[in-house]
Protein backbone atom coordinates (compact mmCIF):
# COMPACT_ATOMS: atom_id res chain seq x y z
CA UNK A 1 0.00 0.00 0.00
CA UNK A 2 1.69 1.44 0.09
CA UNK A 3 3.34 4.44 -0.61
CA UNK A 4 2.83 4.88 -0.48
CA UNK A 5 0.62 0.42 0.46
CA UNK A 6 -0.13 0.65 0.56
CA UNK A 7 -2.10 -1.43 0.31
CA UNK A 8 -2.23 -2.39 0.82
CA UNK A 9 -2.33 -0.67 2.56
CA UNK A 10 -4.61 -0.83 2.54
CA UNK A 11 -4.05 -0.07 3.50
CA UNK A 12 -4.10 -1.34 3.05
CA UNK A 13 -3.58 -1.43 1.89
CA UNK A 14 -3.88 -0.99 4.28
CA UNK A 15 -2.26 -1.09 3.40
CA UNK A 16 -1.31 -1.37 1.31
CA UNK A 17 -2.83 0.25 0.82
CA UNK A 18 -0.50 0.47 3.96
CA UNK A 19 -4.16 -2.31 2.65
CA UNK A 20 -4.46 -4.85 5.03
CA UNK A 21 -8.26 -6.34 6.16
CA UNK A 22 -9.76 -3.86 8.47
CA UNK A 23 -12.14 -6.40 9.80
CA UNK A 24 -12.04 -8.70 12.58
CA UNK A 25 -11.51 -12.31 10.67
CA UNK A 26 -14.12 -14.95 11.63
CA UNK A 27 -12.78 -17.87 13.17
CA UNK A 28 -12.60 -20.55 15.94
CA UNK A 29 -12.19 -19.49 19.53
CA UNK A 30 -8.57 -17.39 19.42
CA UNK A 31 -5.31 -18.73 21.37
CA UNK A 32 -3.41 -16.41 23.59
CA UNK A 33 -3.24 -14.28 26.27
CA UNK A 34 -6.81 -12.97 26.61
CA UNK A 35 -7.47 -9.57 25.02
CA UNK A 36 -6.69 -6.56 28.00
CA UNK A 37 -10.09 -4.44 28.80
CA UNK A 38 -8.70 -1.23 28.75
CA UNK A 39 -5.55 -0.61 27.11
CA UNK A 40 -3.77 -1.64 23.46
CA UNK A 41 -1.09 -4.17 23.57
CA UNK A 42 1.22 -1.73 22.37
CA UNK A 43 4.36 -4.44 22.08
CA UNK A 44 2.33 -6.87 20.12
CA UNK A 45 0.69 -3.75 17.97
CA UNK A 46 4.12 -2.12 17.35
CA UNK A 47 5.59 -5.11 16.03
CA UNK A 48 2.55 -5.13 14.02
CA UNK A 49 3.55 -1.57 12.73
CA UNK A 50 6.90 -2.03 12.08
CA UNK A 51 5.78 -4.89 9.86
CA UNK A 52 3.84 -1.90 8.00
CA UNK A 53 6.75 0.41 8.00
CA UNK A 54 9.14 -2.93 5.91
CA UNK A 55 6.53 -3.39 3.73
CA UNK A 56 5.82 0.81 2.97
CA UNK A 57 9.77 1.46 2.09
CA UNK A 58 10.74 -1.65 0.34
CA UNK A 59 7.64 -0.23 -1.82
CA UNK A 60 8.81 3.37 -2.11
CA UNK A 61 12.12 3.20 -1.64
CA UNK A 62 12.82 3.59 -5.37
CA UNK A 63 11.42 7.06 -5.47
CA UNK A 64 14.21 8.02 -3.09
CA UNK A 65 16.96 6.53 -5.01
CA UNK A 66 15.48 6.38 -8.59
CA UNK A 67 18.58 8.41 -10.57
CA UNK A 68 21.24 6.33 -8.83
CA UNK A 69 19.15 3.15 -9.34
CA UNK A 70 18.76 3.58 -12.88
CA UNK A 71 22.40 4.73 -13.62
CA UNK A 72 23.71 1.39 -11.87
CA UNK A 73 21.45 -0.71 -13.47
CA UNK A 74 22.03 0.69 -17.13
CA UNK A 75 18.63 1.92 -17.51
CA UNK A 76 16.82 5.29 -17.86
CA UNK A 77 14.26 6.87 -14.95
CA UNK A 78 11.20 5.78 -16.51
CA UNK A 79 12.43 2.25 -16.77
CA UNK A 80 14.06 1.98 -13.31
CA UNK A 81 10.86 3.50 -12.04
CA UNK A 82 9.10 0.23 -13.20
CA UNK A 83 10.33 -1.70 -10.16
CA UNK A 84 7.56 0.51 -8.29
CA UNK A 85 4.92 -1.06 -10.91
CA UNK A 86 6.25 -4.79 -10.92
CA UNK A 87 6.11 -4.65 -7.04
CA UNK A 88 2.38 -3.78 -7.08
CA UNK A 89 2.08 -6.02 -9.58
CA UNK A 90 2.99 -8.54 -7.64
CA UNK A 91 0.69 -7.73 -4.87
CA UNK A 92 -2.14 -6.81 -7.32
CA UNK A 93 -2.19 -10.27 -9.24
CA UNK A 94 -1.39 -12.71 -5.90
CA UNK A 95 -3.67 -11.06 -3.25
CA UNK A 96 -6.99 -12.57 -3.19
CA UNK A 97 -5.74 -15.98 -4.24
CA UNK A 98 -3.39 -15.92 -1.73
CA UNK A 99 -5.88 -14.97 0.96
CA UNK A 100 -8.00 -17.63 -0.26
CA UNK A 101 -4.90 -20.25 0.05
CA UNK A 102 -3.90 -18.97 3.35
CA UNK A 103 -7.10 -18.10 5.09
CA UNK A 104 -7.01 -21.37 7.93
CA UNK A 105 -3.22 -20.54 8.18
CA UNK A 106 -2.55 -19.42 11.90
CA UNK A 107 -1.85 -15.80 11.35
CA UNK A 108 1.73 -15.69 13.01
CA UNK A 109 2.87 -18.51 10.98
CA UNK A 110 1.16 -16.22 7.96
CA UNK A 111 2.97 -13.14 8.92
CA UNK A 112 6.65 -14.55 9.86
CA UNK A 113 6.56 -15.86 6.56
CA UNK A 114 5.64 -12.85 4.83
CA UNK A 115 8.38 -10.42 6.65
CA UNK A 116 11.22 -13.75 5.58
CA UNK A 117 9.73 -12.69 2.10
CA UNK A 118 10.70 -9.16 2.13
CA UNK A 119 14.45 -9.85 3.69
CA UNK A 120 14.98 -12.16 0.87
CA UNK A 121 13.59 -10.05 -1.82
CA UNK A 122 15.52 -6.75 -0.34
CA UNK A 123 18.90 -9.68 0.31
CA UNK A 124 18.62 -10.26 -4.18
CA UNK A 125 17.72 -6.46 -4.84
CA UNK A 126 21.19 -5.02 -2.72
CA UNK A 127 23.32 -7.58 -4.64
CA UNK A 128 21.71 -7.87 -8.13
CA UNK A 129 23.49 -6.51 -11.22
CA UNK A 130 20.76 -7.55 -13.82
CA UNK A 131 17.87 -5.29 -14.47
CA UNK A 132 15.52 -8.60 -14.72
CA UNK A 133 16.55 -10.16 -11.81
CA UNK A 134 16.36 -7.16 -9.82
CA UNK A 135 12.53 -6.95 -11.70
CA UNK A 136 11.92 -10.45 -10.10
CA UNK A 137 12.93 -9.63 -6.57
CA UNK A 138 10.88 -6.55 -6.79
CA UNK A 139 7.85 -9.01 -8.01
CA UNK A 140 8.72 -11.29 -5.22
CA UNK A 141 8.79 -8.42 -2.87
CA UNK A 142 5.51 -7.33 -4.15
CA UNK A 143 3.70 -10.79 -3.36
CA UNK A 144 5.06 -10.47 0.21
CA UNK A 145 3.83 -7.53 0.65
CA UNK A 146 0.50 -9.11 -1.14
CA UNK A 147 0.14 -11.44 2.01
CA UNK A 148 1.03 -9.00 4.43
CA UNK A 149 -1.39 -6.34 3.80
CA UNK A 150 -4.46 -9.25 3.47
CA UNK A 151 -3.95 -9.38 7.59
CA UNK A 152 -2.15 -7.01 9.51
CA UNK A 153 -5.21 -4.99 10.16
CA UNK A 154 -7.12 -7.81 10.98
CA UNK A 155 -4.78 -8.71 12.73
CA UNK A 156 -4.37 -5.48 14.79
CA UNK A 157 -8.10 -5.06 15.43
CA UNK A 158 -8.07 -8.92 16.74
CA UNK A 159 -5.69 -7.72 19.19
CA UNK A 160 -7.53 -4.90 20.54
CA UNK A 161 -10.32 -4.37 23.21
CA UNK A 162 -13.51 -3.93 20.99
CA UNK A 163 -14.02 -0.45 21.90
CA UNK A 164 -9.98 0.31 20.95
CA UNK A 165 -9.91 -1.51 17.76
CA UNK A 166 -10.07 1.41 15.15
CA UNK A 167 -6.87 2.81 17.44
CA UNK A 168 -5.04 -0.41 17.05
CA UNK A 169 -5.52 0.01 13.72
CA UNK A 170 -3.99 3.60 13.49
CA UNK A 171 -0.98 1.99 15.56
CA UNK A 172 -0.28 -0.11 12.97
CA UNK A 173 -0.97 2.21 10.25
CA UNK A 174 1.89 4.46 11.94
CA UNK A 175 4.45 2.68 9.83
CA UNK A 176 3.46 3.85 6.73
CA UNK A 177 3.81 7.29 7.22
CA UNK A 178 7.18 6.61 9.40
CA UNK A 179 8.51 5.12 6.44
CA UNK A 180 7.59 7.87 4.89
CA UNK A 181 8.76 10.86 7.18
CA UNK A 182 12.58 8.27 8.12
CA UNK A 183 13.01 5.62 6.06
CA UNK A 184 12.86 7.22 2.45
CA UNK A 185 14.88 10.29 3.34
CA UNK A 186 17.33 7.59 5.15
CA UNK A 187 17.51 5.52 2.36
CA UNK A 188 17.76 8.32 0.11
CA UNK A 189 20.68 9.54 2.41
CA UNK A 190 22.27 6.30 2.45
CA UNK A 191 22.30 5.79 -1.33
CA UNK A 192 23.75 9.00 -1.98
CA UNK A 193 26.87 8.81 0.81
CA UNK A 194 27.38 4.85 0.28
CA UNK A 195 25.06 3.81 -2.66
CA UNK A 196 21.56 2.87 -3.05
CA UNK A 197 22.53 -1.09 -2.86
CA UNK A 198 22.93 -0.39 1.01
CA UNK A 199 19.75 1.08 2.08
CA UNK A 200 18.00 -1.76 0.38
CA UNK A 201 20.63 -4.23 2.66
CA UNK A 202 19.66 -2.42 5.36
CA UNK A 203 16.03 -3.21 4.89
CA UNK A 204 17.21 -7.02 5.21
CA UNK A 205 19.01 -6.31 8.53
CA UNK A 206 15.51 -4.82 9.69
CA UNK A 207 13.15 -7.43 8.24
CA UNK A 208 15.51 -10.35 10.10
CA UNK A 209 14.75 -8.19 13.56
CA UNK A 210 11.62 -8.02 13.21
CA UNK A 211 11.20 -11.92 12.53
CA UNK A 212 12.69 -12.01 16.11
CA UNK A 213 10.42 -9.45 17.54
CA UNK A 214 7.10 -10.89 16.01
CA UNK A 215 7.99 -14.33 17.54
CA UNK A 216 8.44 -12.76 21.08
CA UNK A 217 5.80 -10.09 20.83
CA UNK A 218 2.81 -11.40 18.88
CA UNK A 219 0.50 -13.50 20.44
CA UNK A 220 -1.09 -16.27 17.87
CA UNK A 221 -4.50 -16.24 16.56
CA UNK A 222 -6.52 -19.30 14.43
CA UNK A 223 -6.96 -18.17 10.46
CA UNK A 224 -10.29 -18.52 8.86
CA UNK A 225 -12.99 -21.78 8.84
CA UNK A 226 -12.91 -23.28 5.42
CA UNK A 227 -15.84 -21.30 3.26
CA UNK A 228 -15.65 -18.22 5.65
CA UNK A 229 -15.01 -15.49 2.67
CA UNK A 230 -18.01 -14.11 0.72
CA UNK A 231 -17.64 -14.24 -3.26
CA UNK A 232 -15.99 -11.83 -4.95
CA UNK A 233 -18.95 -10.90 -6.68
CA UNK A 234 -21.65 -10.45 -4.18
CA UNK A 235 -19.18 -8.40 -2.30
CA UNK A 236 -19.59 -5.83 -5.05
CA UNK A 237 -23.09 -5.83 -4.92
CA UNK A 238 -22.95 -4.82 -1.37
CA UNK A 239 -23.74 -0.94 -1.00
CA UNK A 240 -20.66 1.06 -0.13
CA UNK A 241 -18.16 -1.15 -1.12
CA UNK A 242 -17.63 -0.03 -5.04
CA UNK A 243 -17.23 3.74 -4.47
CA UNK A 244 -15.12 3.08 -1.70
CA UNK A 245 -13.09 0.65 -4.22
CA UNK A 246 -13.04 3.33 -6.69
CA UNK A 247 -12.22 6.11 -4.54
CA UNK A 248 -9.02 3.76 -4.01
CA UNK A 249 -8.26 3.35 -7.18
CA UNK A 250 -7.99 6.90 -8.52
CA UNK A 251 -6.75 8.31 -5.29
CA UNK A 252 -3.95 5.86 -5.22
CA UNK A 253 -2.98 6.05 -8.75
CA UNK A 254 -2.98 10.25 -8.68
CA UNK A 255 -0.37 9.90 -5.42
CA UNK A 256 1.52 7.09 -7.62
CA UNK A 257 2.06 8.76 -10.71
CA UNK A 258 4.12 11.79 -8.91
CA UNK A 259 5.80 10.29 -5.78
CA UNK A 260 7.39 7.48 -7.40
CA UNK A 261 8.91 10.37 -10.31
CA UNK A 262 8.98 13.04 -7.74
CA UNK A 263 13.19 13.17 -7.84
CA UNK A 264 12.71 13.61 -11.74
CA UNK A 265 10.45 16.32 -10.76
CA UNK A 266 12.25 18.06 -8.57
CA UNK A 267 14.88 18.11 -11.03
CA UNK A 268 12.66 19.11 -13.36
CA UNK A 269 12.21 22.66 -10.64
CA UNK A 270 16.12 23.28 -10.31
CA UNK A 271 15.40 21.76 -7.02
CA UNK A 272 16.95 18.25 -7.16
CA UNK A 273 19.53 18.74 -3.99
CA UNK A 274 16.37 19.11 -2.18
CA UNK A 275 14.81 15.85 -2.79
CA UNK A 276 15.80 14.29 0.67
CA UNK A 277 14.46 17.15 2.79
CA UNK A 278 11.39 17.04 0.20
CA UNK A 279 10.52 13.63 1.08
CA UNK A 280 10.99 13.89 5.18
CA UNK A 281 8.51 17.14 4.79
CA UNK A 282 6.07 15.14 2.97
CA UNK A 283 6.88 12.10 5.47
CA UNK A 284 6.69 14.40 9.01
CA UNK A 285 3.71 15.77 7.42
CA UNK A 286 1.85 12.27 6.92
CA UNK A 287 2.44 11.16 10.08
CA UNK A 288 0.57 14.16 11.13
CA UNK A 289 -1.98 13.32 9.00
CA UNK A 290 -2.56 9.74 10.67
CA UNK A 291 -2.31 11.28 14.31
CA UNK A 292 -5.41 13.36 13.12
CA UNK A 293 -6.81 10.38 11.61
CA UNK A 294 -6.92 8.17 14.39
CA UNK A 295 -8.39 10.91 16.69
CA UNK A 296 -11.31 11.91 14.80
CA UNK A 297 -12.21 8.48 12.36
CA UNK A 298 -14.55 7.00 14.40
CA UNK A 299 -16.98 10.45 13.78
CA UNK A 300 -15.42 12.32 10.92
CA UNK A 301 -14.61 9.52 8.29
CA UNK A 302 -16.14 11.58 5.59
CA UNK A 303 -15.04 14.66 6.49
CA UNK A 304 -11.68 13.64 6.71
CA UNK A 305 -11.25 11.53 3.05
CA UNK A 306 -13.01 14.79 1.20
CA UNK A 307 -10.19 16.97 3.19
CA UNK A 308 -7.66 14.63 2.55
CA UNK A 309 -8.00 14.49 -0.98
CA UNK A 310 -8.36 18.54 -1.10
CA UNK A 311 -4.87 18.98 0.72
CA UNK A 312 -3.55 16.29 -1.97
CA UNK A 313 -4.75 18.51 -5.05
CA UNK A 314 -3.41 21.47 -3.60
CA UNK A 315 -0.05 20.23 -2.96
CA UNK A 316 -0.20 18.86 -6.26
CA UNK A 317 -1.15 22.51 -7.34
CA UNK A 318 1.45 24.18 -5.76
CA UNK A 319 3.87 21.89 -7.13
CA UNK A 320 2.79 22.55 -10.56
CA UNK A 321 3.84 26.24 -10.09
CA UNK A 322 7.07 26.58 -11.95
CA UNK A 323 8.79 29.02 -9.40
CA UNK A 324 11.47 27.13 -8.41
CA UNK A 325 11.22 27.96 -4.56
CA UNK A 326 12.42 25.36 -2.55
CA UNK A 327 10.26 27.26 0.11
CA UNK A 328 6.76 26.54 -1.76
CA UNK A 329 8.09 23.27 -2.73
CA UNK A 330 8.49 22.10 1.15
CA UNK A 331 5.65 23.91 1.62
CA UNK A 332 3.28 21.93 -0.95
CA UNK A 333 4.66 18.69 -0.04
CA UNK A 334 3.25 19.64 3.29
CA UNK A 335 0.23 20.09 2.10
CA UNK A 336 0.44 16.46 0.03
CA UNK A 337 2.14 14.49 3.03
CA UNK A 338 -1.20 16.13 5.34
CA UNK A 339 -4.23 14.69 2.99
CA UNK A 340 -2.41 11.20 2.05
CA UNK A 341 -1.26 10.13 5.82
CA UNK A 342 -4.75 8.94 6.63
CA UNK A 343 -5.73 7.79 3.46
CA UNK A 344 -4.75 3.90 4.14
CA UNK A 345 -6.79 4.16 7.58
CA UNK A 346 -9.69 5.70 6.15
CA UNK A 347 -10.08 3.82 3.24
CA UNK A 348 -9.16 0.21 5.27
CA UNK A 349 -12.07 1.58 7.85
CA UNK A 350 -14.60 2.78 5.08
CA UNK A 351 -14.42 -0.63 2.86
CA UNK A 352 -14.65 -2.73 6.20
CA UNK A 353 -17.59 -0.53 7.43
CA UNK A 354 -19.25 -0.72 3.86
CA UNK A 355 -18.50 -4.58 3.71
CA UNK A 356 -20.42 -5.98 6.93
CA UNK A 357 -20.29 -9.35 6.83
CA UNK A 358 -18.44 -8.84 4.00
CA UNK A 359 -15.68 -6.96 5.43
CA UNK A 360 -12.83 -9.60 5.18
CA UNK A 361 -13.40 -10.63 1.14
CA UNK A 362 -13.79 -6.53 0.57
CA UNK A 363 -10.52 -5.31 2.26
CA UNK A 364 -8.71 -7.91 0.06
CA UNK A 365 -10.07 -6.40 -2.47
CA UNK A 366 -8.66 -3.59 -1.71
CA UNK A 367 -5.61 -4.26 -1.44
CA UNK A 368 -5.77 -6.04 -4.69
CA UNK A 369 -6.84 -2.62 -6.17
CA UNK A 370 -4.48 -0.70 -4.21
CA UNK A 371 -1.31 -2.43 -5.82
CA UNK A 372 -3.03 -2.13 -9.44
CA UNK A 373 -3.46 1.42 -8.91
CA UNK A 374 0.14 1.82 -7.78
CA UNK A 375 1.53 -0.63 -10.86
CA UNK A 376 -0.70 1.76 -13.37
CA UNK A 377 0.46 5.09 -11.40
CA UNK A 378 4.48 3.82 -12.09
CA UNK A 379 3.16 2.93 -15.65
CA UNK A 380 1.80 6.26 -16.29
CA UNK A 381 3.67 8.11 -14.50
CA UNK A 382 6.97 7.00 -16.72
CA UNK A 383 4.97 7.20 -20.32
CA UNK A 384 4.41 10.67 -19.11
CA UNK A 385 8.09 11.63 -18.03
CA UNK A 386 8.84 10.06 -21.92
CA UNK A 387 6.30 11.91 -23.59
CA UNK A 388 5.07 14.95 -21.93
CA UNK A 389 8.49 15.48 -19.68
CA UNK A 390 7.61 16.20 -15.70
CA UNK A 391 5.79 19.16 -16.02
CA UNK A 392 2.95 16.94 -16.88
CA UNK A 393 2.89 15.11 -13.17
CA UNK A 394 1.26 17.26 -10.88
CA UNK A 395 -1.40 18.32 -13.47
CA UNK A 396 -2.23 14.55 -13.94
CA UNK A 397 -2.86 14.33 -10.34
CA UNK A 398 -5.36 17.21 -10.42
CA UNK A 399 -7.42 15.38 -12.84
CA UNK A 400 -7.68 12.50 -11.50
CA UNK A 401 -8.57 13.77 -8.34
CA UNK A 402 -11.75 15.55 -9.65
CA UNK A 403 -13.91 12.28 -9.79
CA UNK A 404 -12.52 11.29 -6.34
CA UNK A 405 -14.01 13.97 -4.85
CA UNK A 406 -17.14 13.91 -6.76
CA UNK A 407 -17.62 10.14 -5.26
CA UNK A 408 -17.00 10.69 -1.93
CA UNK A 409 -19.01 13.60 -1.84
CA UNK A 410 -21.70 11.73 -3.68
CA UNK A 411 -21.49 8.54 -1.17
CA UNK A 412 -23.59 10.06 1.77
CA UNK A 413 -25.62 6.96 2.38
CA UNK A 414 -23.50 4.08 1.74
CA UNK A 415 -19.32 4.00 1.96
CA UNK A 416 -18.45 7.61 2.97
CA UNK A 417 -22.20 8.16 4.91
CA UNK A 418 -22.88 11.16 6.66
CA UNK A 419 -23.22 9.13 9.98
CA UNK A 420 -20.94 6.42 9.93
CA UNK A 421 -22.07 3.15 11.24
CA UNK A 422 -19.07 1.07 12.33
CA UNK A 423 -18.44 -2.70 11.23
């Protein structure tokens, strides 16, 4: 989900789309320590985000290091900024099979082997010399990060105290916008003192913590009874769910096509030193955004995605300006970072609220749509570096962000209702 899961990423994914499942997954009676009344289970829950944060920068870490990437691997921009799209690729095509596959796995079992995906796809992308084979680990990557996003919301809210479950949520949504705010200026930081092969080695080093920390930390729950998933296609025909899924969809692929290009941008404004400040801006910004986000969700869902997605098209505005201020640059990725740190949360909560009994085959949808929209945002986003040059980005963004606010605005009964009903 990324980047921005993303998903998912949902958000979910959520991510992704961060895009995770923002529902509680049906099941027998869970293992474990029992669930505490009154507080999160912060250890468990920030294992649970850090997960989120692994999965968020091996996604976007490519934006921060896209010129040296592409120089080392023989390649132009545009072409190195593909390893963006074949990562969501990966999550978009394996999701919901996956989920299906690995719905009565125990979810710890599940999740250890998704994180020992990500340190061997990072361990192959550090080392590789081969475009291709860097391609594959970024596909392998992406269907780690496919499996990943399917639970760790779920798997968040399972963990919670019914009454604190949206909060555990916004816990373990912190990691995307921490990835966002540290890791991609790090890494960005890292490839330009030492190269870009060692911030993705470092990503290893933290994935095979983490392993260590989720079997300490994380207490066990069952996976799914055998037939517990709606269809696919009944899920759509619940009402909510398919404006919140297309909602995701363009507001994912409008964020995609400029962050992953956004060094080439910059660049493109005389401001290219700047792209590591740039990116902790928009970073510190969006974990703003998710503090707000998990304070006012459970009453302002709708006000908050329509705000979100103005703050979005006026960074995206501002950038546009050709003015060559690093001042109004910082300034609009403040603005960007602001109305995309709560997007994973509030899509993840709308889709699962939408869903009902639904909830669990829905959020994997998500995801799945999450990591298509990112794969078509890299896609686009590189035919128009090649064809238009990067003044086209932020304009594309401001189109496509016209019908996003036309459905959410439009969605006052079901999936962004004027008075939410939680799942």
């Amino acid at each position: 989900m990324s980047n921005h899961a993303t998903a998912a990423a949902g958000s979910a994914a959520t991510t992704h789309a961060t895009t995770t499942s923002a529902s509680p997954e049906s099941g027998p009676p869970e293992s474990g320590p029992p669930k505490p009344a009154g507080r999160l289970p912060l250890p468990a829950l920030l294992a649970l985000a850090t997960a989120v944060f692994v999965t968020s920068l091996t996604e976007t870490l490519p934006a921060g290091v896209l010129p040296a990437m592409s120089a080392d691997l023989a390649v132009g921009e545009a072409a190195a900024g593909q390893s963006v799209t074949v990562y969501a690729l990966g999550t978009a095509l394996t999701a919901v099979p996956l989920a299906a596959r690995t719905a009565g796995w125990r979810r710890k079992h599940l999740l250890l082997t998704s994180v020992a995906g990500f340190a061997a796809a990072n361990t192959v992308t550090a080392v590789s010399s081969s475009y291709a084979l860097t391609m594959g680990a970024r596909f392998l990557a992406g269907v780690a990060a496919g499996v990943a996003w399917a639970l760790l919301a779920g798997y968040a809210r399972r963990l919670a105290p019914p009454h604190l479950q949206g909060r555990a949520v916004a816990v373990a949504m912190t990691g995307i916008p921490l990835a966002l705010s540290l890791g991609v200026p790090a890494g960005t930081f890292l490839g330009a003192a030492v190269g870009w092969r060692v911030a993705f080695a470092a990503m290893t080093v933290i994935a095979a913590g983490l392993l260590g920390w989720i079997a300490l930390a994380v207490p066990d729950l069952p996976g799914e009874p055998r037939g517990g998933r709606a269809p696919a296609a009944r899920t759509l025909k619940v009402p909510g769910v398919l404006p919140v899924l297309s909602v995701t969809f363009a507001l994912v692929l409008a964020h995609t096509v400029l962050y992953t290009y956004v060094a080439a941008y910059l660049d493109h404004l005389g401001t290219g030193g700047s792209t590591g400040l740039v990116l902790l801006v928009f970073g510190a910004a969006s974990l703003a955004g998710i503090w707000l986000t998990g304070r006012h969700i459970d009453r302002r869902l709708r006000v908050l995605t329509l705000a979100g997605t103005v703050l979005v098209a006026v960074g995206a505005a501002a950038l546009a300006v050709p003015a060559g201020s690093t001042a109004l640059v910082l300034v609009a990725a403040a603005l960007w970072g602001l109305g995309w740190g709560g997007a994973p949360t509030l899509l993840q909560t709308a889709v699962a609220d939408a869903g009902g009994d639904a909830a669990d085959t829905a959020q994997t949808m998500l995801v799945s749509l999450w990591n298509a929209a990112m794969a078509a945002g890299g896609l686009a986003g590189g035919l128009l570096l090649d064809l238009l040059g990067a003044g086209a980005l932020p304009w594309s963004v401001l189109l496509l962000l016209v019908p996003v606010v036309a459905v959410v605005a439009g969605a006052r009964a079901h999936g962004f209702p004027v008075h939410r009903r939680p799942a």
